[in-house]
Protein backbone atom coordinates (compact mmCIF):
# COMPACT_ATOMS: atom_id res chain seq x y z
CA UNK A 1 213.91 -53.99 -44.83
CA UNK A 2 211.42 -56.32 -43.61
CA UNK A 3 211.81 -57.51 -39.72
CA UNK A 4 211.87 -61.27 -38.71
CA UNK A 5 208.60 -61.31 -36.35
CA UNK A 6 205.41 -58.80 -36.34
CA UNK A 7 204.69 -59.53 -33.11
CA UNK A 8 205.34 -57.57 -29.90
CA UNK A 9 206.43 -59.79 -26.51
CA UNK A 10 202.56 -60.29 -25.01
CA UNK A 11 202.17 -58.07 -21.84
CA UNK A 12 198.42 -58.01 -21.75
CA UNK A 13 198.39 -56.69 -18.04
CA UNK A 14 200.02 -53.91 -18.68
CA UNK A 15 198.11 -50.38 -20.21
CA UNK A 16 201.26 -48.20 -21.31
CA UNK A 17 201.90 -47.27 -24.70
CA UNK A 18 205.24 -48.78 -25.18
CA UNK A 19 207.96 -47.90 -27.79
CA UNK A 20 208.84 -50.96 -30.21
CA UNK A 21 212.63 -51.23 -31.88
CA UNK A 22 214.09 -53.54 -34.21
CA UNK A 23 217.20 -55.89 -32.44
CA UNK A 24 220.12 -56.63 -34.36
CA UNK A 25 218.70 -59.97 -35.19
CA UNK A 26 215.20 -58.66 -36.98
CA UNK A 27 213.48 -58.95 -34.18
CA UNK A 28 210.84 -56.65 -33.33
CA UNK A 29 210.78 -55.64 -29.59
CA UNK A 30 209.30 -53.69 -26.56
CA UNK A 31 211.62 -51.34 -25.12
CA UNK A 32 210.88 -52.24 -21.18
CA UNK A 33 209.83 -48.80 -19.47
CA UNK A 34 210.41 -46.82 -22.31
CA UNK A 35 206.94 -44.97 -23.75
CA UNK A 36 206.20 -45.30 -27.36
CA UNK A 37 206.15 -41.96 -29.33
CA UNK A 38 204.77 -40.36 -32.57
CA UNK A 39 206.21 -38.08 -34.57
CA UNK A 40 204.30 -34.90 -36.19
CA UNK A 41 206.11 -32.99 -38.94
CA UNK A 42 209.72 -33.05 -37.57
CA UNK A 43 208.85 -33.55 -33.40
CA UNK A 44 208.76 -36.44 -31.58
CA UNK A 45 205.48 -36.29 -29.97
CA UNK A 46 203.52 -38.56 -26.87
CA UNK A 47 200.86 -40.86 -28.16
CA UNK A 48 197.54 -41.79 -26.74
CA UNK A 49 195.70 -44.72 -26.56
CA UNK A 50 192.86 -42.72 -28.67
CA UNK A 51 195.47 -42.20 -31.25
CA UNK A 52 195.31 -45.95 -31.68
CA UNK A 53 194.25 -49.09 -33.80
CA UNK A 54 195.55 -52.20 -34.11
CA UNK A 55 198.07 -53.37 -36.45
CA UNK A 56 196.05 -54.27 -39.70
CA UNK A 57 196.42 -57.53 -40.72
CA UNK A 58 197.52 -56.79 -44.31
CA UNK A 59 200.20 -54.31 -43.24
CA UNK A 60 203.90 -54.30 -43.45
CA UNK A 61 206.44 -53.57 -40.26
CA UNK A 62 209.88 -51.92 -41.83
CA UNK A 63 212.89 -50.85 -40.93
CA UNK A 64 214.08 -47.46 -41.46
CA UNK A 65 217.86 -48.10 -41.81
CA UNK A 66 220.16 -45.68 -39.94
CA UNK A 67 217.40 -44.16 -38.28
CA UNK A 68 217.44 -44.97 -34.18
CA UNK A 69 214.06 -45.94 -32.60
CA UNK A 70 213.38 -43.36 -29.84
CA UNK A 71 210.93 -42.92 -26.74
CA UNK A 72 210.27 -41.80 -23.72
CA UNK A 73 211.57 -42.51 -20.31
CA UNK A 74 209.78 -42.24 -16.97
CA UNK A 75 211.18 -38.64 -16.07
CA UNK A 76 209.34 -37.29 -19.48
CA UNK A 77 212.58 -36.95 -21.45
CA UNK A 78 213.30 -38.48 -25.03
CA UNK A 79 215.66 -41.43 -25.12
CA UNK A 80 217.05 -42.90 -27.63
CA UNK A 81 216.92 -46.73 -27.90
CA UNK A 82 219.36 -49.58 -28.46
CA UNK A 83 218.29 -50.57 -31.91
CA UNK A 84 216.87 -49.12 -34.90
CA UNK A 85 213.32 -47.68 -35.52
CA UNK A 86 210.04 -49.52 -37.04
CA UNK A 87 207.34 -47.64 -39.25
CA UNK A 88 204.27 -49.92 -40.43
CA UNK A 89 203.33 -49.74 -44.18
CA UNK A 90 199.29 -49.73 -44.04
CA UNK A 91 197.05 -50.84 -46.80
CA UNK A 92 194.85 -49.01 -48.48
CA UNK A 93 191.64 -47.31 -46.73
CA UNK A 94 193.93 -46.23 -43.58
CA UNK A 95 195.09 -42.82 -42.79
CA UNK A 96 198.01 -42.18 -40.81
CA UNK A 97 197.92 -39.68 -37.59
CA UNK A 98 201.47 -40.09 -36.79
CA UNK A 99 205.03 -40.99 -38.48
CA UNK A 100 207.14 -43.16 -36.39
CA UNK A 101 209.72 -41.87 -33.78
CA UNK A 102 213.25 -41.71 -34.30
CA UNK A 103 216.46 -40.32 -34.65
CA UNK A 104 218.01 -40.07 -37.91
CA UNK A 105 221.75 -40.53 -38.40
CA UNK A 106 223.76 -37.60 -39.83
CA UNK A 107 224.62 -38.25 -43.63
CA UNK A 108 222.00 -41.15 -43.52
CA UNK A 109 221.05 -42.27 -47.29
CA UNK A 110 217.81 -41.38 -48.37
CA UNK A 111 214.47 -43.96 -47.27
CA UNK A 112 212.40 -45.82 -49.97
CA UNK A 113 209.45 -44.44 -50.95
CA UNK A 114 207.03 -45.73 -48.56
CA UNK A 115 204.42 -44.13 -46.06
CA UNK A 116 205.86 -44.62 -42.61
CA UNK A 117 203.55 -44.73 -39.63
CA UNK A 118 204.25 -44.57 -35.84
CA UNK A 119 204.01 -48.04 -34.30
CA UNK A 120 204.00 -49.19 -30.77
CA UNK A 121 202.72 -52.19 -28.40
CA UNK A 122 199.64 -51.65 -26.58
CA UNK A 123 197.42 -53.87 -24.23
CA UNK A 124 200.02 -56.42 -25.25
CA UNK A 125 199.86 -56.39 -29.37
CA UNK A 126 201.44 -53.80 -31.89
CA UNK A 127 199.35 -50.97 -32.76
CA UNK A 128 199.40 -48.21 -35.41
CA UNK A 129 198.96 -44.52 -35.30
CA UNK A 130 195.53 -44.45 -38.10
CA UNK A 131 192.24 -44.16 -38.59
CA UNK A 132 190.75 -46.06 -41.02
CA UNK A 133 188.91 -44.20 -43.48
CA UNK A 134 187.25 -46.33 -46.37
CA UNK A 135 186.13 -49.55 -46.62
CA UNK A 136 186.23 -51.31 -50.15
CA UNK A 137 186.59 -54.75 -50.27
CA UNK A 138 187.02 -55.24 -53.77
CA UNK A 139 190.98 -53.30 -52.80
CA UNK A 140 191.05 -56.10 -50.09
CA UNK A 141 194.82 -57.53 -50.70
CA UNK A 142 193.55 -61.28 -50.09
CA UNK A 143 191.73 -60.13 -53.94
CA UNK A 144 195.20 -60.44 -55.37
CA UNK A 145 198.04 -62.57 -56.28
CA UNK A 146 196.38 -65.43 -56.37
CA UNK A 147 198.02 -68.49 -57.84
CA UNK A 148 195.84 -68.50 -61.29
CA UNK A 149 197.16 -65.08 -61.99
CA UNK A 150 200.30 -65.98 -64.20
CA UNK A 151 197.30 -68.57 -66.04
CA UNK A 152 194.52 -65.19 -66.89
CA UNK A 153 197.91 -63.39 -67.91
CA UNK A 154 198.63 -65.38 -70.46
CA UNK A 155 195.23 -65.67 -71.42
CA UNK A 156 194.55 -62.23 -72.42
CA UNK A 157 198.05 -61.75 -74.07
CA UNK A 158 196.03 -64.24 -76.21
CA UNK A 159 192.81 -62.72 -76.79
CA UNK A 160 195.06 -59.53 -77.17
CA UNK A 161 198.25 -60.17 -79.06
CA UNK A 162 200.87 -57.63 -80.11
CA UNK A 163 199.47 -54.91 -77.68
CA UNK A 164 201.84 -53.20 -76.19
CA UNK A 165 199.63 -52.11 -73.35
CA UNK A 166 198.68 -55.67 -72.07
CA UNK A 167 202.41 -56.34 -72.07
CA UNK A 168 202.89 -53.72 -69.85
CA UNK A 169 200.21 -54.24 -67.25
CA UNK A 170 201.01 -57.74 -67.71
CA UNK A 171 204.85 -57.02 -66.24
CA UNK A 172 203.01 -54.59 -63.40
CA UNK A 173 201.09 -57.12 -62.11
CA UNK A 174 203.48 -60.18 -61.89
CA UNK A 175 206.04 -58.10 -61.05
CA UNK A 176 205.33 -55.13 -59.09
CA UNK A 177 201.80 -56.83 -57.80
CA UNK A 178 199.79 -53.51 -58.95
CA UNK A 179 196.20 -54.25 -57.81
CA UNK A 180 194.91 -51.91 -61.15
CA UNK A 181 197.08 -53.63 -63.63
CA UNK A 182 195.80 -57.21 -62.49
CA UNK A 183 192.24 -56.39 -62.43
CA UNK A 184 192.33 -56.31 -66.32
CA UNK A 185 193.22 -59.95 -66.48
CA UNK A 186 190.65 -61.17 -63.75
CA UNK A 187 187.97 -59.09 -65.36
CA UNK A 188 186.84 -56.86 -63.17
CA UNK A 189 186.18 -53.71 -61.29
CA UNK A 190 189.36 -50.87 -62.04
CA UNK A 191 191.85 -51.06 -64.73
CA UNK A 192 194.98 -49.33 -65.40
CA UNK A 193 195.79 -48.46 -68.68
CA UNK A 194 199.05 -47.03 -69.02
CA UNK A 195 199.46 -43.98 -71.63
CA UNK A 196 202.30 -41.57 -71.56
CA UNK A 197 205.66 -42.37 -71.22
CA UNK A 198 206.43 -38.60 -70.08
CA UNK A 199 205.40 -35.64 -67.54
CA UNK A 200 205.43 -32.46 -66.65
CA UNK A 201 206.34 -32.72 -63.43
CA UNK A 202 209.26 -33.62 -61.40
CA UNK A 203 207.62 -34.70 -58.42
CA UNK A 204 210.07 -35.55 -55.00
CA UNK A 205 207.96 -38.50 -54.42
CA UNK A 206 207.53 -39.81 -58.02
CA UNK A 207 207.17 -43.38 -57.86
CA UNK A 208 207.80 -44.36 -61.70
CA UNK A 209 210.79 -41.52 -62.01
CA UNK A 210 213.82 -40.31 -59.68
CA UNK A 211 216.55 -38.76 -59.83
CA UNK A 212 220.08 -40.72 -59.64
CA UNK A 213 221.00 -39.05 -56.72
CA UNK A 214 217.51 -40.12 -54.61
CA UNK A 215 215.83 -43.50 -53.88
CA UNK A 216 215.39 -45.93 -56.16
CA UNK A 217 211.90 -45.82 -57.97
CA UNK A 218 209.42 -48.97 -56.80
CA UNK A 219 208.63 -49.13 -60.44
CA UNK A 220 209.72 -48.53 -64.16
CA UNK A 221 207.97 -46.50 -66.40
CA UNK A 222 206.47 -47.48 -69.55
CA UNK A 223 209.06 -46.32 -72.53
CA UNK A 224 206.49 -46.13 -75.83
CA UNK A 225 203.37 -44.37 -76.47
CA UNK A 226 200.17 -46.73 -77.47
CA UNK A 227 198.54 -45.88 -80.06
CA UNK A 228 194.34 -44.72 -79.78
CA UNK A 229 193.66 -48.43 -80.60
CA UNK A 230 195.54 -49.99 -78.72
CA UNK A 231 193.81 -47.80 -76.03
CA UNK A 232 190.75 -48.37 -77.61
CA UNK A 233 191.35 -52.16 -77.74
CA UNK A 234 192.04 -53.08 -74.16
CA UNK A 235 188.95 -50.17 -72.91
CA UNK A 236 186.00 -52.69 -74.98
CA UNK A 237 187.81 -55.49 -73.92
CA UNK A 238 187.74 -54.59 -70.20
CA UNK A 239 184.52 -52.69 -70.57
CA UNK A 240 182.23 -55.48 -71.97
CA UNK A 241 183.46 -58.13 -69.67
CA UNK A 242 184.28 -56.39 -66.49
CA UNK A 243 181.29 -56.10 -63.46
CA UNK A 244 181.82 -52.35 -62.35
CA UNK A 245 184.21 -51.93 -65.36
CA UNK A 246 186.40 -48.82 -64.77
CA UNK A 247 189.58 -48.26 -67.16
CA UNK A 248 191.85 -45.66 -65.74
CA UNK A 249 194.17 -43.59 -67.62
CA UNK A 250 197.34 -42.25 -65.02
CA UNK A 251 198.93 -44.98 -63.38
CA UNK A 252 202.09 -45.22 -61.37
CA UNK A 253 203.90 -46.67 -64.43
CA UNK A 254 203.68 -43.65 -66.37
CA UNK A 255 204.17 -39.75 -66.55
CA UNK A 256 201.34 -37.25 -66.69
CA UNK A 257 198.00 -39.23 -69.39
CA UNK A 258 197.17 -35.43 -70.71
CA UNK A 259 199.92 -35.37 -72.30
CA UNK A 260 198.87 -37.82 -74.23
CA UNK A 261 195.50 -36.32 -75.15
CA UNK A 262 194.95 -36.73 -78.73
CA UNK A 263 195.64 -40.28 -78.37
CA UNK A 264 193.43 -40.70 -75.67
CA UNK A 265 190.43 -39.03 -76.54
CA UNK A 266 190.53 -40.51 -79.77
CA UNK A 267 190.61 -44.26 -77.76
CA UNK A 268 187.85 -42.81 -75.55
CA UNK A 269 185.52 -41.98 -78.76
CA UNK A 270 186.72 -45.38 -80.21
CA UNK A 271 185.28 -47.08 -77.22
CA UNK A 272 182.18 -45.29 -76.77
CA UNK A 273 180.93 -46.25 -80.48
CA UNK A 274 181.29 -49.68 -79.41
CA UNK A 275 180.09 -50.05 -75.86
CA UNK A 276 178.41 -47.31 -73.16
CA UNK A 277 179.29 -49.96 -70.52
CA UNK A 278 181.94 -49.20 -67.33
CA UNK A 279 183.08 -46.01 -66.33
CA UNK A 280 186.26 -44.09 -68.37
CA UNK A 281 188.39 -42.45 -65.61
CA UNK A 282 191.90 -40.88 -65.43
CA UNK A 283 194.33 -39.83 -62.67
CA UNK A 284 196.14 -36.69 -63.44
CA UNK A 285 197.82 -33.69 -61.95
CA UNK A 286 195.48 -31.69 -64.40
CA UNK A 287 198.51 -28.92 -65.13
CA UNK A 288 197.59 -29.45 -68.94
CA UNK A 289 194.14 -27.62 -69.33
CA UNK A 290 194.25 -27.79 -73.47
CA UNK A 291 194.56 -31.40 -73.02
CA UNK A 292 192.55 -31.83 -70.13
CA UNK A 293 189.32 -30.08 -72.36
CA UNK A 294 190.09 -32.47 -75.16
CA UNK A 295 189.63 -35.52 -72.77
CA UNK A 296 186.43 -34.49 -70.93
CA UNK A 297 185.11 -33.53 -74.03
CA UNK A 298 185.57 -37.09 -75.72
CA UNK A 299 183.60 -38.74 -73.16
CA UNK A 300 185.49 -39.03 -70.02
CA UNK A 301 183.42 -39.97 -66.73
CA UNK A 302 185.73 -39.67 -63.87
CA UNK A 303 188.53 -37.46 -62.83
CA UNK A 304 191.12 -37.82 -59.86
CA UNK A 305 193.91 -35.40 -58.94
CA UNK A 306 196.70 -36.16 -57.40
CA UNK A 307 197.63 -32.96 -55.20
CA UNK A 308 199.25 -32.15 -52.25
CA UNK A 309 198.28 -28.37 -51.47
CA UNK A 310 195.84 -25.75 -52.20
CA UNK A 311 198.72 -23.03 -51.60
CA UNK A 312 200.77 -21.95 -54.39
CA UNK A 313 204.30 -22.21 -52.56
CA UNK A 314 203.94 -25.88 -51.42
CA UNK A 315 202.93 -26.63 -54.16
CA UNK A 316 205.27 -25.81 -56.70
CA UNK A 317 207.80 -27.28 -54.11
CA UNK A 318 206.86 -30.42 -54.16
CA UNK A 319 205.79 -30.79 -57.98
CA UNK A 320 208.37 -28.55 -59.20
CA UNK A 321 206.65 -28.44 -62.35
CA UNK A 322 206.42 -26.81 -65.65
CA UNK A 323 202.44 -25.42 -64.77
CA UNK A 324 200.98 -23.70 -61.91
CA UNK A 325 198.54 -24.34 -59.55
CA UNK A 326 196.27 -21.89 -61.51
CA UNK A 327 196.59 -24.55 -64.21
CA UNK A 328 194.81 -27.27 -62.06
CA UNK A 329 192.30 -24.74 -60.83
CA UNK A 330 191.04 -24.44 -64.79
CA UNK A 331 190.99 -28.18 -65.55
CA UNK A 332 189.06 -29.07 -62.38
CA UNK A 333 186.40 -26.38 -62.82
CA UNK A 334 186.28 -27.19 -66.46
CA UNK A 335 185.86 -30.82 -65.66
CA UNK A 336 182.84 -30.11 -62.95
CA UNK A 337 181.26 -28.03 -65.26
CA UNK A 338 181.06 -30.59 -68.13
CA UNK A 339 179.60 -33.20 -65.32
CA UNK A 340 182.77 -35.03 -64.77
CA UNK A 341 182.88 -36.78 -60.77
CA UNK A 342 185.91 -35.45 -59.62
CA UNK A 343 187.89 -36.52 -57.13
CA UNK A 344 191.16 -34.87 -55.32
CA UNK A 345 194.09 -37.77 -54.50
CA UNK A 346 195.50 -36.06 -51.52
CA UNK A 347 198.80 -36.64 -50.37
CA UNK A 348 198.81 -36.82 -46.71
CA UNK A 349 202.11 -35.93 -44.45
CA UNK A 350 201.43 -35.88 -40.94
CA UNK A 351 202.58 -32.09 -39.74
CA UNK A 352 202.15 -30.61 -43.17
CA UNK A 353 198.76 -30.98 -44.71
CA UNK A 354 196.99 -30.26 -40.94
CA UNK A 355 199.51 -27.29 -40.98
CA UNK A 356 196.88 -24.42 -39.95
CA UNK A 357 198.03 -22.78 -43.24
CA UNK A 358 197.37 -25.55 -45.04
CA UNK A 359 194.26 -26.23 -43.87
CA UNK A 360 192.47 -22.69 -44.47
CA UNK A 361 193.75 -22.67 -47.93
CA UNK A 362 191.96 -26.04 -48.63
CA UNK A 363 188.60 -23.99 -46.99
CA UNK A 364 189.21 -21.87 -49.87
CA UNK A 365 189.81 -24.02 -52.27
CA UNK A 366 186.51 -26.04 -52.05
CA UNK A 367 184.19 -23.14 -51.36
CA UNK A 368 185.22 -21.89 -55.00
CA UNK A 369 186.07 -25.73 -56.43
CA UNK A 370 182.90 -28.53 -55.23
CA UNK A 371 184.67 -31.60 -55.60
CA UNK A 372 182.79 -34.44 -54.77
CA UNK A 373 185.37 -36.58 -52.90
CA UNK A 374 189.08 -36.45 -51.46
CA UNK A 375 190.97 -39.59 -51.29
CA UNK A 376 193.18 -39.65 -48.21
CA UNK A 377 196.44 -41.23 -49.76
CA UNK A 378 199.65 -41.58 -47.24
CA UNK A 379 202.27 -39.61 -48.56
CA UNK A 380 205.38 -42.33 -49.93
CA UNK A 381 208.72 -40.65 -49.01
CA UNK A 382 211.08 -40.21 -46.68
CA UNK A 383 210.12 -37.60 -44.28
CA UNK A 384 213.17 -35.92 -43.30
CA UNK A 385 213.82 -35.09 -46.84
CA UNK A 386 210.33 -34.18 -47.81
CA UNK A 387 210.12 -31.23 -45.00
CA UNK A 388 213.75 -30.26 -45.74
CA UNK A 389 212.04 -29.31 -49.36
CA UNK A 390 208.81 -27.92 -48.27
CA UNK A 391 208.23 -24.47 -46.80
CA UNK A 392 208.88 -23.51 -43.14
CA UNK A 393 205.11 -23.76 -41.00
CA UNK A 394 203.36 -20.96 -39.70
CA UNK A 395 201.74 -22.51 -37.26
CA UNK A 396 201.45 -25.51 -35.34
CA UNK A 397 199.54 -28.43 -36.82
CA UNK A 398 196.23 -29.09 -36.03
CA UNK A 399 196.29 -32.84 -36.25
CA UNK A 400 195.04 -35.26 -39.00
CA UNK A 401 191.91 -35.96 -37.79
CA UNK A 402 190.98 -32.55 -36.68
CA UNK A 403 192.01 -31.48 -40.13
CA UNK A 404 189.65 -34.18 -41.85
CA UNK A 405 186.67 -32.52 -39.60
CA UNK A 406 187.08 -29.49 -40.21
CA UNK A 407 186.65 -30.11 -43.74
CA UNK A 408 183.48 -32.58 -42.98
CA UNK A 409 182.04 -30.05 -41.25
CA UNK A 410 182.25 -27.35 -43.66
CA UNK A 411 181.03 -29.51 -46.58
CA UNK A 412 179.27 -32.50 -45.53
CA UNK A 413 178.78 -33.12 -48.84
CA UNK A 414 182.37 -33.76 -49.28
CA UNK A 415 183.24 -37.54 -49.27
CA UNK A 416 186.31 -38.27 -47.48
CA UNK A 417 187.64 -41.36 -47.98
CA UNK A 418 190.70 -43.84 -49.96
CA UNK A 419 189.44 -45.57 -52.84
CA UNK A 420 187.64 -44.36 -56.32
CA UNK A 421 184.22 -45.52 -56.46
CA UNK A 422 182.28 -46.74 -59.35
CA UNK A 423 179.71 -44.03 -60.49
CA UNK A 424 176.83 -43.39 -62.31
CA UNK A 425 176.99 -39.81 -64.22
């Protein structure tokens, strides 16, 4: 999937927004005369330079097999191109505006789940379609993978034996690279700690869990349920030791953590008589209010949800759960009331969430529901299947960024950003 070079040929003289393609060979290339394009929703759409940033350093340039780049020739008029289309996979703390350009082949097998973003070559370097949103350093990639890692694995398995949990993370990290599970062996900042080995949802873009017929998932779930001290175990351990010490029940290697509720808020009240240090957070899609209650009431500090609409019908098509969105409504507002910081994990599709639609139903949603904080979060699937699922627009989209003001302007208070941040309740 990954091309040879992530470099475009230099042409520093020259201003256009060119289109970029993928040669037979790997090779990433300008298409000569041809003008790069976005894409919004499901139409191919011109770019401007204001639309642009540079490549980050720490992204990834893909291919998107059996999908054709396409641009735009001097008469105005779409064209397809020789060779097949390029989508950038950006870190953390960017925001996509635009998905790449292209045509996609009829019967073409469904993409990975990644979050494609328009690319192009600009003054003479690739550039993406983003704006970059948060900046955290400690969710800096260069943080990661370093060479000791395998060494602080194997030293906690020690201080830690027989739990299952540290197992687990220990796989993520060496081999999936999560950036949550490794932070529990270098001691610091957030921690995943992987609960519930079910759900009750059936997400489309469910990265532990898919269908047969779809993409393969990027990870495997956990298969066991750990018991409240082995929960409790790994929390103190990470807790005492870590400098802004978050553990975080909900990770990508696991179903839905309120599920598991007895188990966890028994490990939360474990903790908590041994040390008031860090911060106790979980990721959920909050559809289980009776466990949700149980939770906040043990102790917990933080709360994200992952969402993807304040509207009932988009909703339910994309989570095609076993809850309701009314279900979600009741946890958050039970969660602000009892003091918990909560957070929304918004999945972001370019041409969906800045549908007009879309956006006055979020209005609603946070005059009635204060959250303190949305995390931007690109959207991983493959975009011609995700809108073939969703329901039909009403209107035309606004446009990411004009979507992300809107909001700001309406409630300044609301932090809009990428990352969790440590608090202080």
């Amino acid at each position: 999937m990954k091309p040879k070079k992530k470099a475009a040929h230099p042409r520093a003289h020259k201003d256009e927004i060119t289109a970029v393609y993928a040669d037979r060979h790997g090779n990433i290339c300008e298409a000569d005369g041809i003008r790069g394009l976005g894409r919004i929703g499901a139409s191919n759409v011109s770019l401007r330079p204001a639309d642009l940033i540079p490549l980050p350093e720490s992204a990834d340039l893909m291919f998107m097999p059996e999908h054709s780049a396409v641009g735009q020739n001097r008469d105005g008029d779409e064209e397809y191109i020789a060779g097949t289309a390029v989508a950038a996979i950006l870190p953390q703390g960017y925001t996509r505006t635009h998905l790449p350009a292209f045509h996609r082949a009829d019967m073409a097998a469904p993409l990975p789940l990644y979050g494609y973003t328009a690319v192009v070559a600009h003054h003479g370097q690739l550039c993406v379609a983003a704006v970059y949103t948060d900046e955290n350093e400690k969710w800096d990639p260069a943080n990661y993978n370093g060479k000791e890692l395998k060494k602080l694995v194997r030293r906690t398995m020690k201080e830690l034996p027989n739990n299952r949990i540290v197992e687990q993370v220990g796989g993520c990290s060496l081999n999936y690279h999560c950036l949550t599970a490794q932070n529990l062996f270098y001691r610091r900042w957030e921690c995943g700690v992987p609960t519930s080995p079910v759900c009750n949802a059936n997400c489309l873009g469910c990265i532990s869990l898919q269908s047969s017929e779809c993409c393969p998932s990027p990870q495997e779930r956990i298969t066991f349920s750990p018991t409240a001290e082995e929960i409790a175990e790994v929390g103190i351990y990470h807790l005492s030791l870590a400098p802004d010490g978050i553990i975080s029940f909900g990770q990508g290697c696991e179903g839905e953590p309120s599920l598991a509720a007895d188990r966890i808020a028994e490990g939360i009240r474990k903790i908590r008589a041994v040390t008031a240090c860090g911060q106790i957070n979980m990721n959920s899609n909050a559809g289980f209010p009776e466990g949700m209650k149980k939770i906040v009431d043990a102790g917990l500090d933080s709360l994200r949800i992952s969402i993807i609409s304040a509207r009932n019908e988009s909703y339910d098509a994309y989570y095609r759960a076993s809850y309701l969105l009314d279900n979600v409504k009741e946890s958050l507002r039970y969660a602000l009331g009892h003091g918990v910081y909560v957070s929304l994990n918004l999945l972001h599709f370019p041409g969906f969430t800045d549908r007009p639609e879309e956006l006055a139903a979020w209005q609603d949603f946070f005059r009635a529901l204060p959250v303190q904080m949305i995390q931007m979060r690109n959207l991983n699937i493959d975009p011609t299947l995700f809108l073939q699922a969703m329901p039909k627009a009403l209107g035309e989209p606004v446009g990411t960024k004009i979507f992300m003001d809107e909001l700001h302007r309406e409630f300044p208070q609301l932090v809009i950003g990428s990352f969790s941040h440590y608090v202080n309740n």
